[in-house]
Every structure is written in structure tokens, then in C-alpha cells.
N, C-alpha and C. Protein backbone atom coordinates (compact mmCIF):
# COMPACT_ATOMS: atom_id res chain seq x y z
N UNK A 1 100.75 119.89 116.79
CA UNK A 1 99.50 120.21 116.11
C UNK A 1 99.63 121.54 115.36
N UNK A 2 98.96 121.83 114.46
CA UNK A 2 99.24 123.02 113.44
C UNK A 2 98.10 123.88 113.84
N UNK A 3 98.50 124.81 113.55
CA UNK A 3 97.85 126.06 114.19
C UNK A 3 96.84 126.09 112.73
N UNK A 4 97.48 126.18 111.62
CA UNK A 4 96.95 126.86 110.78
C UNK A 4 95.31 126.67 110.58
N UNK A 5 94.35 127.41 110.16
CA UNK A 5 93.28 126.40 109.51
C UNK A 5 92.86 126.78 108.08
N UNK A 6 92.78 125.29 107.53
CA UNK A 6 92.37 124.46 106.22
C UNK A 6 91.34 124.45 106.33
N UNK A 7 91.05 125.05 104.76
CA UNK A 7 89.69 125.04 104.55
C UNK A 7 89.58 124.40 103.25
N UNK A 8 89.01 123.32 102.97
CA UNK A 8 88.98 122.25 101.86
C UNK A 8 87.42 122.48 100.84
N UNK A 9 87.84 122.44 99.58
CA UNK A 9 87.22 122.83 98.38
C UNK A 9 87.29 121.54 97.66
N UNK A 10 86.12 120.80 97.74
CA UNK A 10 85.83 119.40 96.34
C UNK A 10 85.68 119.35 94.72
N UNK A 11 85.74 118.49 94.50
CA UNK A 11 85.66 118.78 93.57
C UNK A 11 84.41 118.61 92.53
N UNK A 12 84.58 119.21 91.08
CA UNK A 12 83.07 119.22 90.60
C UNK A 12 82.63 117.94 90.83
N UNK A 13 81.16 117.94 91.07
CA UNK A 13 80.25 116.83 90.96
C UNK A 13 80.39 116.04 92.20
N UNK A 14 81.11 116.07 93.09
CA UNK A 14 81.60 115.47 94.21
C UNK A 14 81.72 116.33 95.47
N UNK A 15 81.59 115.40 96.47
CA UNK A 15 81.66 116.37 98.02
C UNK A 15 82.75 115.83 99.23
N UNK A 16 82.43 115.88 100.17
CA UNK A 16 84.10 116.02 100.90
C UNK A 16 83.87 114.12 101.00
N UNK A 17 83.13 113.21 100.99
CA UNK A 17 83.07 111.79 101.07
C UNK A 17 84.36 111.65 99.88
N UNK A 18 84.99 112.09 99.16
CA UNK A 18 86.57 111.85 98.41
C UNK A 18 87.37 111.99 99.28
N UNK A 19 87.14 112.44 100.52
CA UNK A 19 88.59 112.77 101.14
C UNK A 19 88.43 111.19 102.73
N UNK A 20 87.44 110.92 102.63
CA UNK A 20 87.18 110.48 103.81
C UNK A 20 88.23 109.55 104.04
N UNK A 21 88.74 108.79 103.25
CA UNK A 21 90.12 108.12 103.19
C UNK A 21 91.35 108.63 103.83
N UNK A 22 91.37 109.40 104.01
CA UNK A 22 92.51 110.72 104.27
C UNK A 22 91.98 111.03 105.88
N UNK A 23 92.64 110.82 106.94
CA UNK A 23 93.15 111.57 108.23
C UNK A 23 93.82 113.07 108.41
N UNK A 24 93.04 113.58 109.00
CA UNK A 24 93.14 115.25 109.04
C UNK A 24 93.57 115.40 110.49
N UNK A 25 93.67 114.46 111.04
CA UNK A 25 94.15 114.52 112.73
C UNK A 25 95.28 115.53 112.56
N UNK A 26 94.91 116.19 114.13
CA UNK A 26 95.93 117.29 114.12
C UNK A 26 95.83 118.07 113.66
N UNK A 27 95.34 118.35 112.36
CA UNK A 27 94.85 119.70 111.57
C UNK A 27 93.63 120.24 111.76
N UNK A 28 92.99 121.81 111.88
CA UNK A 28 92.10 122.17 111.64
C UNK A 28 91.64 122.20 110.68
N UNK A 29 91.11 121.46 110.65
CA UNK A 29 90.23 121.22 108.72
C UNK A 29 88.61 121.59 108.75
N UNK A 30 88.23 122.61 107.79
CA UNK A 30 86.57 123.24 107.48
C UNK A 30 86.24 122.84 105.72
N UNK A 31 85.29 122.40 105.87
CA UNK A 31 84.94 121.84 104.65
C UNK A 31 83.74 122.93 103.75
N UNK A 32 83.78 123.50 103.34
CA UNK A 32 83.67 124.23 102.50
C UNK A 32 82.38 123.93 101.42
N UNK A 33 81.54 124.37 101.89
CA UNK A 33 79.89 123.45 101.05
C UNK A 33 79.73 124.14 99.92
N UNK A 34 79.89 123.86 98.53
CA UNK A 34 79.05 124.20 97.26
C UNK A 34 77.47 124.72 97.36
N UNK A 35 77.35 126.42 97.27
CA UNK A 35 75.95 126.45 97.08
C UNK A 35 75.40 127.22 95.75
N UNK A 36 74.09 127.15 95.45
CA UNK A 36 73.54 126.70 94.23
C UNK A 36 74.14 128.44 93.57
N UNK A 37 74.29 128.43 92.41
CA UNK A 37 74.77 129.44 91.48
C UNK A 37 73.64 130.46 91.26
N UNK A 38 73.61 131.81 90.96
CA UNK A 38 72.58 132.14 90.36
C UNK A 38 72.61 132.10 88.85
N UNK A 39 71.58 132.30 88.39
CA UNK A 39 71.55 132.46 86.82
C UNK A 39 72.99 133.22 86.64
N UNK A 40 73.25 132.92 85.61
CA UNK A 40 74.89 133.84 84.74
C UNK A 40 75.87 134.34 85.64
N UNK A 41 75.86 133.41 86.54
CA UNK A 41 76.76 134.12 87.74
C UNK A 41 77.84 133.88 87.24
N UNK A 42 78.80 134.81 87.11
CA UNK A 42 80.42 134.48 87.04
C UNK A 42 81.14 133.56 88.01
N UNK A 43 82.09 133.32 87.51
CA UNK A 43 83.06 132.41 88.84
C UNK A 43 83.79 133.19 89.95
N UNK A 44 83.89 134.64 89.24
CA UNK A 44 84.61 135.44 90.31
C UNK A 44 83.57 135.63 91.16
N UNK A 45 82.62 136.21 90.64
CA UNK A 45 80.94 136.32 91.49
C UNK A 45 80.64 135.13 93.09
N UNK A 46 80.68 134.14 92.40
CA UNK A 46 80.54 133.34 93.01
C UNK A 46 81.57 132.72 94.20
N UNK A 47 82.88 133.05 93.52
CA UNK A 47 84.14 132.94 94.62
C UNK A 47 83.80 133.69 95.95
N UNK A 48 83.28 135.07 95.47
CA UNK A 48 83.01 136.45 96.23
C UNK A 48 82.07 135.10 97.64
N UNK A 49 81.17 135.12 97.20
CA UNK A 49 80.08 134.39 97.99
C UNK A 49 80.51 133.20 98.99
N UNK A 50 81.30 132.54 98.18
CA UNK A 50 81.83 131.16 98.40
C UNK A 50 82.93 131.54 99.88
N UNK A 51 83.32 132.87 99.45
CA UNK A 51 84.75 133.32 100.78
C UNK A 51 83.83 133.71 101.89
N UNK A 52 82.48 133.69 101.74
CA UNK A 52 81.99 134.01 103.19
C UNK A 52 81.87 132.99 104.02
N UNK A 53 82.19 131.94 103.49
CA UNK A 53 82.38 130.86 104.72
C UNK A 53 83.53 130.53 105.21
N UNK A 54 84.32 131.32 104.75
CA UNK A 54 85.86 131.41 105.45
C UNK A 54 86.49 132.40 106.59
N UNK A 55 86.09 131.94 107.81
CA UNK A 55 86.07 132.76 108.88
C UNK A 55 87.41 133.07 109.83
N UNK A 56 88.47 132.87 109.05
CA UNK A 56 89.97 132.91 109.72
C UNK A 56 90.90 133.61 108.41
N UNK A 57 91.72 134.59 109.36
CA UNK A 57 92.90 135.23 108.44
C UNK A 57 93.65 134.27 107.94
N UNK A 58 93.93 134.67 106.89
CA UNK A 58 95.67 134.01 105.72
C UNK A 58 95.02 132.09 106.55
N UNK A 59 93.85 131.84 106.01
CA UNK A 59 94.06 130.45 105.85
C UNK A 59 94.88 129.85 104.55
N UNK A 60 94.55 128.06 104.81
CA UNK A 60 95.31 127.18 103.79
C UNK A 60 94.24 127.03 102.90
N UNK A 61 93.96 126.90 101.63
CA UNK A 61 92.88 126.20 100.86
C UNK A 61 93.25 125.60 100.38
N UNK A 62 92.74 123.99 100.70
CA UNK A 62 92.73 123.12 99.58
C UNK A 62 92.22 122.60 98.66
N UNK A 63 92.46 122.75 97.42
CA UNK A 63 91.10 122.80 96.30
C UNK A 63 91.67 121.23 95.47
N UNK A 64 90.34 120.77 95.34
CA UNK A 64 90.47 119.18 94.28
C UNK A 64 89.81 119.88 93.45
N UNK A 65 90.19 119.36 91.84
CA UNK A 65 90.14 119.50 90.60
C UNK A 65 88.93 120.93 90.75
N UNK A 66 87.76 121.62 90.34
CA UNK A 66 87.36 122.17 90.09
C UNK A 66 87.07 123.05 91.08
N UNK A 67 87.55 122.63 92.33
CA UNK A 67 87.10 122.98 93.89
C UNK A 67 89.35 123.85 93.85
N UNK A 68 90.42 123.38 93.41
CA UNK A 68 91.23 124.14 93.16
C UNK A 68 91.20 125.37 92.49
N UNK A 69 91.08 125.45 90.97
CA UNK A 69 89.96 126.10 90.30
C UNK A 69 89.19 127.50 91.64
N UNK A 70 88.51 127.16 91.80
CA UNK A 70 87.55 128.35 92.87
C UNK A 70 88.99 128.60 94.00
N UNK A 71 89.23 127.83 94.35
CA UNK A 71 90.81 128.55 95.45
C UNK A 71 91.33 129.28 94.82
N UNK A 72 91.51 129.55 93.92
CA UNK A 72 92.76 130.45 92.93
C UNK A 72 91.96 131.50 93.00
N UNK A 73 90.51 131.36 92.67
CA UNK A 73 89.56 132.66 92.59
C UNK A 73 89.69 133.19 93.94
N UNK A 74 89.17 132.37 94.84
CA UNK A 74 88.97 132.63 96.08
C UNK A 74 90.20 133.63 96.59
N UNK A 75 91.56 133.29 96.58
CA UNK A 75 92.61 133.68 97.15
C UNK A 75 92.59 135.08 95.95
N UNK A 76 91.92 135.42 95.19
CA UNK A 76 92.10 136.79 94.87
C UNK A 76 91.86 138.11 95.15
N UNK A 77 90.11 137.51 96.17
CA UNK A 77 89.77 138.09 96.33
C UNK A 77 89.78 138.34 98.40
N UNK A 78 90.21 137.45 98.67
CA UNK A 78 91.40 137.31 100.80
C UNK A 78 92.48 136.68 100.81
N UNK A 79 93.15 137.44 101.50
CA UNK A 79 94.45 136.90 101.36
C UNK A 79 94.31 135.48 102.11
N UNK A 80 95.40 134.55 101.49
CA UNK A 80 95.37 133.23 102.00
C UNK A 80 96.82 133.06 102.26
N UNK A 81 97.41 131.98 102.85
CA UNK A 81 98.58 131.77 103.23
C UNK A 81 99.44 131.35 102.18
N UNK A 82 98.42 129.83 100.90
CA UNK A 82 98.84 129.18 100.40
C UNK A 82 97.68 128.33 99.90
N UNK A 83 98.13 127.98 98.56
CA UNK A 83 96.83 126.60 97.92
C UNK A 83 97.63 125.75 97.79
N UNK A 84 96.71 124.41 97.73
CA UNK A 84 97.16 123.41 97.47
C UNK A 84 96.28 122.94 96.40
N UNK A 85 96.79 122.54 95.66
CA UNK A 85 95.68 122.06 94.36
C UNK A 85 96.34 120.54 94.46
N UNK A 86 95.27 119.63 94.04
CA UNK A 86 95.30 118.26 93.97
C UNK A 86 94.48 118.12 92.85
N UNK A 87 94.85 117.68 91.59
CA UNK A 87 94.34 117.31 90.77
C UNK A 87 93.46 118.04 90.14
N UNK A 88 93.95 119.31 89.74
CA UNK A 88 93.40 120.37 89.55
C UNK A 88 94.17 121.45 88.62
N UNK A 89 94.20 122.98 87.97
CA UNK A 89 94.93 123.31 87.70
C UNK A 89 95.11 124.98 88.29
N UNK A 90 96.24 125.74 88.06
CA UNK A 90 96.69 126.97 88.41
C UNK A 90 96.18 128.15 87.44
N UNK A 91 95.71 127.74 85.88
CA UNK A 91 95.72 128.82 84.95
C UNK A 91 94.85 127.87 83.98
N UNK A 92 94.23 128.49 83.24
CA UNK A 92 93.86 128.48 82.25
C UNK A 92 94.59 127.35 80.71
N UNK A 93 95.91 127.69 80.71
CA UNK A 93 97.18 127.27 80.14
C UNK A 93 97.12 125.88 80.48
N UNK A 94 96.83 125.68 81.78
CA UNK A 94 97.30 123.94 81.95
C UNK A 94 95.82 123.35 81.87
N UNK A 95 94.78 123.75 81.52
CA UNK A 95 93.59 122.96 81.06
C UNK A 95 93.97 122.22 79.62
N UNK A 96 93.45 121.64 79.17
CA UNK A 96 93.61 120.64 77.34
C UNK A 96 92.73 121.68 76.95
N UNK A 97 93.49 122.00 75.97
CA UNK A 97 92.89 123.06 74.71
C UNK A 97 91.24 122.60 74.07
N UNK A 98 91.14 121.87 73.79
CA UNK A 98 89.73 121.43 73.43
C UNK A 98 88.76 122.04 74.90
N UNK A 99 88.93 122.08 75.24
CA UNK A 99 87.57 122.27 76.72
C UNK A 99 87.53 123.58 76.33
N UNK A 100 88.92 124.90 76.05
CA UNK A 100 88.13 125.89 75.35
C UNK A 100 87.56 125.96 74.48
N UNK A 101 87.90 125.11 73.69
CA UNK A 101 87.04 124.96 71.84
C UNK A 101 85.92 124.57 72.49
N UNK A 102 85.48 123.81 73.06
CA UNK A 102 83.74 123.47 73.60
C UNK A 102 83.21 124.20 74.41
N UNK A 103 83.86 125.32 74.93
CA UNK A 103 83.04 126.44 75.61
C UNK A 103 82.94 127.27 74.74
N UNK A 104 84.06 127.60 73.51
CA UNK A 104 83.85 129.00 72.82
C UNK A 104 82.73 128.23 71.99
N UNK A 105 82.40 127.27 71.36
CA UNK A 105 81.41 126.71 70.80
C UNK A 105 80.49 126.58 71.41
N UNK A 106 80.25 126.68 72.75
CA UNK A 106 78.92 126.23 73.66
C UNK A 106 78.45 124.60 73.35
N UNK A 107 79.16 123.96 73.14
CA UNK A 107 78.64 122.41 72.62
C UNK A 107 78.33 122.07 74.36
N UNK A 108 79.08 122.24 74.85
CA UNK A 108 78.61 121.58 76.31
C UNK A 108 76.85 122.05 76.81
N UNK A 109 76.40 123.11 76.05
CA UNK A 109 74.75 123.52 76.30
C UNK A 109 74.29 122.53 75.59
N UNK A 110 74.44 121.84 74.76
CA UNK A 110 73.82 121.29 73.70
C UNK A 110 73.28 119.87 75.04
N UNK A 111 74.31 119.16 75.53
CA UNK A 111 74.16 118.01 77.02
C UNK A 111 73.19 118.42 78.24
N UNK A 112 71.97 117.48 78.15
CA UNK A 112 71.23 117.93 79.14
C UNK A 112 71.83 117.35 80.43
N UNK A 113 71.65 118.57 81.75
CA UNK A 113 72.46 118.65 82.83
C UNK A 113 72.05 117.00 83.50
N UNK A 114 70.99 116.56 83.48
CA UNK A 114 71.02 115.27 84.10
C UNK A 114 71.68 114.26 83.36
N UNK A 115 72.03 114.35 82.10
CA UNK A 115 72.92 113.21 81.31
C UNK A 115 74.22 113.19 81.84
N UNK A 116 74.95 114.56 82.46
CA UNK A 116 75.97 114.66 83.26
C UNK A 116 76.46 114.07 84.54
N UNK A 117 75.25 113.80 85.27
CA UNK A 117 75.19 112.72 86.50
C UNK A 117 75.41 110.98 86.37
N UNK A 118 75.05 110.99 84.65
CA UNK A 118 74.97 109.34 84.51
C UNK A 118 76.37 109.46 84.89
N UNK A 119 76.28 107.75 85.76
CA UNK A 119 77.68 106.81 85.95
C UNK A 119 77.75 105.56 85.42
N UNK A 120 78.93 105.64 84.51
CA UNK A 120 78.55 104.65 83.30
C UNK A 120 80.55 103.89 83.43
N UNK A 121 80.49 103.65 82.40
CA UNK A 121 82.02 103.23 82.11
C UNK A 121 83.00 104.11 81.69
N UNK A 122 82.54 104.83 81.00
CA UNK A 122 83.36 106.21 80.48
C UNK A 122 83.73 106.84 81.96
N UNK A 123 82.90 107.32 82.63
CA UNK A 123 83.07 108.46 83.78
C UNK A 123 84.00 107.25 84.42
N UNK A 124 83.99 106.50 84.55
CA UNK A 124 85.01 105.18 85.46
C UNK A 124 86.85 105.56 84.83
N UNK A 125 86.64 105.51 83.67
CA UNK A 125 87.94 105.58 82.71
C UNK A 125 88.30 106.84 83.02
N UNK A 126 87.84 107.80 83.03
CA UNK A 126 88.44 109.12 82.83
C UNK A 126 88.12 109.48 84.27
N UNK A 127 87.43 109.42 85.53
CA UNK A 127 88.47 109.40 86.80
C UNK A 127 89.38 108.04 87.09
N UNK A 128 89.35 107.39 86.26
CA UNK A 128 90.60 106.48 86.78
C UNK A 128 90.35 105.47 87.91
N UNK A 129 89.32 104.97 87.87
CA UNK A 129 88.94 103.98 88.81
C UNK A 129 88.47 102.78 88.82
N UNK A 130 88.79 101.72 89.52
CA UNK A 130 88.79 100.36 88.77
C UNK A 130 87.84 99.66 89.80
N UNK A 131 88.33 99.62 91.13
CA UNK A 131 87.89 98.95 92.42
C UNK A 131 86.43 98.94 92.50
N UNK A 132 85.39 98.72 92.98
CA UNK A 132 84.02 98.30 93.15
C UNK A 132 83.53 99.45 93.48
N UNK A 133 84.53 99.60 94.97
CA UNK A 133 84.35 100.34 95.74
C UNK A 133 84.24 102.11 95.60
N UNK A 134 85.27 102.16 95.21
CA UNK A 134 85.45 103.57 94.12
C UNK A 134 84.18 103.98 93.67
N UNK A 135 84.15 102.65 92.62
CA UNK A 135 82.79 103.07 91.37
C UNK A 135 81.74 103.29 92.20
N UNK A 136 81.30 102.57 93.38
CA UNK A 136 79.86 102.84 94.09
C UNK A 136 79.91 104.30 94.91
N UNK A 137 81.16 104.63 95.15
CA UNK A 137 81.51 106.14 95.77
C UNK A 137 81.04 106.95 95.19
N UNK A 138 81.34 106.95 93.64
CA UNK A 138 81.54 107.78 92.57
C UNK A 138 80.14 107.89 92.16
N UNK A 139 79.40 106.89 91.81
CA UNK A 139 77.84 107.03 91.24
C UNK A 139 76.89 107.25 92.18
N UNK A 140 77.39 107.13 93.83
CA UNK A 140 76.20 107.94 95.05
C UNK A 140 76.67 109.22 94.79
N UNK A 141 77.33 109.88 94.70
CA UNK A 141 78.02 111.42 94.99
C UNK A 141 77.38 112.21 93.28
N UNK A 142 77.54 111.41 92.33
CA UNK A 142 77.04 111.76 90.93
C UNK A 142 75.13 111.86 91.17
N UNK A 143 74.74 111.19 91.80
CA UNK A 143 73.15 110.90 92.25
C UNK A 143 73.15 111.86 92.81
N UNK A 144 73.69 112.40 94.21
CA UNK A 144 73.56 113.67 94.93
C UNK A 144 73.65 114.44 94.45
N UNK A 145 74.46 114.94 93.50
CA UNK A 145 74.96 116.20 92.55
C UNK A 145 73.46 116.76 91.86
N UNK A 146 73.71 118.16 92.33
CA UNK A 146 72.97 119.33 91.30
C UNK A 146 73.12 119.16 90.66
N UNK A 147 71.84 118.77 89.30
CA UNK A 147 72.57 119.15 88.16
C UNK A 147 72.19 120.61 87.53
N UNK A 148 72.00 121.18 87.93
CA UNK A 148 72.11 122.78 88.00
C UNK A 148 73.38 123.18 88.29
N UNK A 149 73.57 122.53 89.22
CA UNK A 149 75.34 123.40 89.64
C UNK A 149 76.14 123.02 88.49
N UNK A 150 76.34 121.21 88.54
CA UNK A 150 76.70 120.52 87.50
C UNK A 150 76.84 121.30 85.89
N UNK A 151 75.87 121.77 85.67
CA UNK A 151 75.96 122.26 84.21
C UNK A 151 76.51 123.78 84.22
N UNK A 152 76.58 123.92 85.78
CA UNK A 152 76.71 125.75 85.83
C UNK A 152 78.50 125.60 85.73
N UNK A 153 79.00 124.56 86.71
CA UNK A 153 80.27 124.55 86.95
C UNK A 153 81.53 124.32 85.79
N UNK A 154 80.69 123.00 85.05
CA UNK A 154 81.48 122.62 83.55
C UNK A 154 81.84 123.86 82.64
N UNK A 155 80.38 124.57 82.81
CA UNK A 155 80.71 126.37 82.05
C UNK A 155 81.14 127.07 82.44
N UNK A 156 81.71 126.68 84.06
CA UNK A 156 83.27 127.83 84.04
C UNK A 156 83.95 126.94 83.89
N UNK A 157 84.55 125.70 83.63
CA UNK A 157 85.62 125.24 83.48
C UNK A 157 86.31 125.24 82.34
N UNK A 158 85.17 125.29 81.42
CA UNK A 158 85.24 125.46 80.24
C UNK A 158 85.45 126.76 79.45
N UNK A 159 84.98 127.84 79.99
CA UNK A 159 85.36 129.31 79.90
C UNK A 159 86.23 129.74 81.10
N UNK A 160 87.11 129.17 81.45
CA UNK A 160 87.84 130.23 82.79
C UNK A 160 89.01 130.28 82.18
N UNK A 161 89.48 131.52 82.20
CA UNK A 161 90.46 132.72 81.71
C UNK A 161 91.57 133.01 82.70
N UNK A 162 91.91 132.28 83.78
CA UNK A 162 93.00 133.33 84.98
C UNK A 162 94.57 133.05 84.12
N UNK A 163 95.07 133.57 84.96
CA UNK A 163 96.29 134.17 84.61
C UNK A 163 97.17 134.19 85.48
N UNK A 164 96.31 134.58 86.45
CA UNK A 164 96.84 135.24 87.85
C UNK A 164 96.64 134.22 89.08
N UNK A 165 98.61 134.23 89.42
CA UNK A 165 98.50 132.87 90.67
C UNK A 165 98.39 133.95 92.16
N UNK A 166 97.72 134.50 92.43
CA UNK A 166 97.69 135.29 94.10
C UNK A 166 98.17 134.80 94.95
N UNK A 167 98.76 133.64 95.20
CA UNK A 167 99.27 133.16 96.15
C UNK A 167 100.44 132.04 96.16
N UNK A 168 101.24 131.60 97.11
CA UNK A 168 102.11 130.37 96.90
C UNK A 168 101.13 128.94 96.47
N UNK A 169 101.87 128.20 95.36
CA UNK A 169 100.93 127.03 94.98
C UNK A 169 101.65 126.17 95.47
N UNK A 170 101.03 125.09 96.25
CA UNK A 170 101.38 123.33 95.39
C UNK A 170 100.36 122.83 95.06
N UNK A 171 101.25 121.92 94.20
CA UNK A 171 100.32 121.58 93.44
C UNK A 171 100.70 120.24 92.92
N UNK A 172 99.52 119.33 93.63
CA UNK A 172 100.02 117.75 93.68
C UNK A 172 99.12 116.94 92.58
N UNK A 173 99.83 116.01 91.90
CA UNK A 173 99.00 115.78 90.35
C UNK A 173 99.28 114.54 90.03
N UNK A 174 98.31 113.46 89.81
CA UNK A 174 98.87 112.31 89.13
C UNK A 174 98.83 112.16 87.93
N UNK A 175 100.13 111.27 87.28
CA UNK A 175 100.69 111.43 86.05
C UNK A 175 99.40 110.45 85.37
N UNK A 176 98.50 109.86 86.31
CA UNK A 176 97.80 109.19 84.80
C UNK A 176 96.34 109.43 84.76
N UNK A 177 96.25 110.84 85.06
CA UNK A 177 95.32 112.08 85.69
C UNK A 177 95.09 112.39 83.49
N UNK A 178 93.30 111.61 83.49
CA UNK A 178 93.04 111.63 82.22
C UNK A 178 92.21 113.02 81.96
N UNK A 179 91.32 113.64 82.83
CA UNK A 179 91.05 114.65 82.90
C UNK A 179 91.52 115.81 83.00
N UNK A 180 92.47 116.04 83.37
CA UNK A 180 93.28 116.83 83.41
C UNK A 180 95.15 116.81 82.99
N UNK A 181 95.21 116.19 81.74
CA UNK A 181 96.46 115.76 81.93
C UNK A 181 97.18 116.06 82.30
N UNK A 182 99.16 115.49 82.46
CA UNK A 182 100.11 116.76 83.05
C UNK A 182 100.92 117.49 81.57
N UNK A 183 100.25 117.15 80.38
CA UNK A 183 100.88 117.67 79.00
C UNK A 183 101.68 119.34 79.47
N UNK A 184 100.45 119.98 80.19
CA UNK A 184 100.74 120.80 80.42
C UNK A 184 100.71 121.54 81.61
N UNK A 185 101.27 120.95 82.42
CA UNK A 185 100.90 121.03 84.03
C UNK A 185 102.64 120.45 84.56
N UNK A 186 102.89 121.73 85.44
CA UNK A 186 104.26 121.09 86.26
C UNK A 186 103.86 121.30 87.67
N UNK A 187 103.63 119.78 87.81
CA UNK A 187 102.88 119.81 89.30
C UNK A 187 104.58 119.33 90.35
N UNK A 188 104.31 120.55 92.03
CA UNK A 188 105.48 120.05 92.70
C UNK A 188 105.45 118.89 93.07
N UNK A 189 104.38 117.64 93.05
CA UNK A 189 104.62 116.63 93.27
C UNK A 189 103.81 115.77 92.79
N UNK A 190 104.44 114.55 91.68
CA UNK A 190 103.74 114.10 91.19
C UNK A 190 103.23 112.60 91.37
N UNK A 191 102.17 111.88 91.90
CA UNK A 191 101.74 111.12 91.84
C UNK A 191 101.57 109.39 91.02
N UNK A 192 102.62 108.35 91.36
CA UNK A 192 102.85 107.79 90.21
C UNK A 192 101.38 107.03 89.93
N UNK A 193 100.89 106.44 88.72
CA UNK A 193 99.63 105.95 89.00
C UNK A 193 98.58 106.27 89.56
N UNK A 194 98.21 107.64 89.52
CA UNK A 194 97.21 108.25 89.91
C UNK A 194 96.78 108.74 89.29
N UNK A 195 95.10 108.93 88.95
CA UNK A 195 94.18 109.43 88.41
C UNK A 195 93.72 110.82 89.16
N UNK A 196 92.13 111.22 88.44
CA UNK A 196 91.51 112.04 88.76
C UNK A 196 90.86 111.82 90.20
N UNK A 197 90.78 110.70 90.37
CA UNK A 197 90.23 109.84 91.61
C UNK A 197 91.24 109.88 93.28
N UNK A 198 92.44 110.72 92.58
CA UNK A 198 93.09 110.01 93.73
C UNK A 198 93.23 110.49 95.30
N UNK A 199 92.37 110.85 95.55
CA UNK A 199 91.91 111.35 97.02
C UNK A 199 91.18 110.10 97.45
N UNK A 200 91.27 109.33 97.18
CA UNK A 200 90.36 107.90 97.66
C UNK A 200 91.56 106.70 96.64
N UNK A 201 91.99 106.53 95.65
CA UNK A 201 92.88 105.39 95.24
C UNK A 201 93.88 105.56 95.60
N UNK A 202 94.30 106.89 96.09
CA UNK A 202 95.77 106.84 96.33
C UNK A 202 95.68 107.77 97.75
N UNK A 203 95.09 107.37 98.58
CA UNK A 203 94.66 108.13 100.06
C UNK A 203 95.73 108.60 100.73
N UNK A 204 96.41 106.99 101.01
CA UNK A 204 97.90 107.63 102.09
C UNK A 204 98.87 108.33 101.45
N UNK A 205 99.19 108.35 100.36
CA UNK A 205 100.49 109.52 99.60
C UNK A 205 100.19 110.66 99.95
N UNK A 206 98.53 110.89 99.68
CA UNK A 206 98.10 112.44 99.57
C UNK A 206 98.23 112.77 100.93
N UNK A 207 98.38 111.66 101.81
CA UNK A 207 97.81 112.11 103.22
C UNK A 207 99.12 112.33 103.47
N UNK A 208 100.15 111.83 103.45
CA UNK A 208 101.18 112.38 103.67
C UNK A 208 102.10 113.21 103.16
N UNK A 209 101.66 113.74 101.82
CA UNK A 209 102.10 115.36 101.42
C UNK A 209 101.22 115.92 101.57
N UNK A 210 100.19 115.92 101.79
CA UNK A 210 99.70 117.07 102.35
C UNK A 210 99.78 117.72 104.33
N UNK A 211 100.39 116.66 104.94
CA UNK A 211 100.83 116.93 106.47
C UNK A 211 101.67 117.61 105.96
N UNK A 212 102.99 117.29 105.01
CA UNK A 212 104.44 117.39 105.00
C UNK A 212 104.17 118.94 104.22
N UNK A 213 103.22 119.73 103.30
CA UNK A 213 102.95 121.05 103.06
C UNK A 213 102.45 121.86 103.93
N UNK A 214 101.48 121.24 104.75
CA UNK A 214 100.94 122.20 105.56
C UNK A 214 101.38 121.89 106.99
């Protein structure tokens, strides 16, 4: 059994029901709750806040796509052992260039925050999900979603600037990951046929690199 403890970060619009596929036996695993932003809060701001629910030295964080994202912040501001990003990125650099052109433009204000929750066919295509099952996952968790947070979170994703890796990465990525492509992303392990989705389509791989990292 591993001593260490994991503390797991979801991803935007979604909550830890992505991982439920995935067996954590043996590991200390803390799940890590999204709470509401204040007005113009920065992401570092908010990291600040977000690390008070992390109650153990040099933990593991594991961050999915926008919930990685905040680990990188997070680990800047306590030391951590190590991240693991899943479908997610390390810098700024490995986002698709357009998502800055739509933040330095602010076009993403222009989308009212509840149009962001619709689950339609598009949001299916671009997390990469085909199965029934998936899709009904995906549009309860989009229903639950703030859309306050929702519109707060896209505007750091869309303006976030790091640079700076604070800690050892992995960083596990599937190659047919439409949201995040790997154009520019060298992930240590890459996922064949996997989407944005794949903490639930592709359960047992992840489940077993992520024992075999941590």
C-alpha cells in the first residue's frame, strides 16, 4: 500500500463521477471540491484558496484537463512531490493558439454562461465520446455545473500565461485528445485512441499508469 497521499483535481465542467471507473484501492486518494470564484479572481488567487484543502506535506496531485491546469498553480505555491496531468497541459505553449486569440479578444464573454452547459453533439465530438453511457455521464455533470464557475474557468484557460513547471510532471495524454491536441504537447505516456473523455473510455490504462507513477 502507498504511503503517499493523492489529492485529485477534475476537470472543467466536471466532478470526480469521471474517475469512478478507475480503482484507487490501496491508495490514499482526497478529492479536491471546486469552490465558487470571486469576481476577477485570478487563477493564482484562487489556487492560493484551493491549497487549503490540502492537508498533508509534498503530496501527489492529480489534475484532469483544467483541474491539471490549477495543480501546476497549486504546486507553486506548496511544495508537492509530483503532478500528474491527464489530459491536460504543463504551460501555456501546449494549449492551441486560437484559445489565446479568443481570450485576448474576449469573444468567449460574448457566450452566455448557461449556453456552456448545453450537451449537444458537438460537446460529444470534442470530448470524444460515442457510448450512451458516456454521453448521459457527460450531460448530468454539464446540468450540475456552475455556470458561474463555468464561464469564470474557460477565462483562465483562455488567458493563462505559466511558464513555470514547480515540480516533477507526468503527463498522460491521448493522441485523439480534440481539445487539447498533442500538436504541441510531449506527453510521457501516450494514450492510443483516447480522447478528452478518457478517465471513463479508457478507465483501465489510466488505472494502471497511474498505480505504476505513483
Amino acid at each position: 500500500m502507498s504511503n503517499n497521499h493523492i489529492y485529485i483535481l477534475s476537470g472543467l465542467g466536471v466532478d470526480q463521477r469521471v474517475f469512478s471507473k478507475i480503482d484507487f484501492e490501496g491508495l490514499h486518494v482526497t478529492y479536491i471540491d471546486w469552490i465558487s470564484p470571486f469576481p476577477k479572481e485570478s487563477i493564482s488567487e484562487y489556487a492560493k484558496r484551493m491549497s487549503l484543502q490540502i492537508m498533508d506535506d509534498k503530496p501527489i496531485l492529480v489534475g484532469l484537463s483544467f483541474g491539471g491546469m490549477m495543480a501546476m498553480e497549486i504546486a507553486k505555491i506548496i511544495e508537492v512531490q509530483k503532478i500528474v496531468l491527464l489530459a491536460s497541459a504543463k504551460n501555456d505553449r501546449e494549449l492551441p493558439f486560437l484559445y489565446r486569440i479568443i481570450g485576448t479578444l474576449k469573444l468567449n464573454r460574448i457566450i452566455p454562461n448557461a449556453l456552456l452547459k448545453q450537451h449537444n453533439i458537438i460537446v460529444n465530438y470534442f470530448f470524444g465520446i460515442s457510448s450512451r453511457e458516456d454521453k448521459l455521464m457527460l450531460k448530468k455533470i454539464l446540468l450540475d455545473t456552475d455556470p458561474i464557475f463555468l464561464g469564470w474557468a474557460i477565462n483562465q484557460i483562455l488567458n493563462w500565461r505559466n511558464k513555470e513547471i514547480p515540480a516533477p510532471v507526468i503527463h498522460i495524454h491521448g493522441d485523439k485528445d480534440r481539445i487539447i491536441p498533442t500538436t504541441k504537447i510531449k506527453p510521457t505516456y501516450l494514450i492510443e485512441n483516447a480522447g478528452h473523455f478518457m478517465t471513463m473510455t479508457h478507465a483501465k490504462e489510466i488505472e494502471m499508469l497511474l498505480k505504476r507513477v505513483i
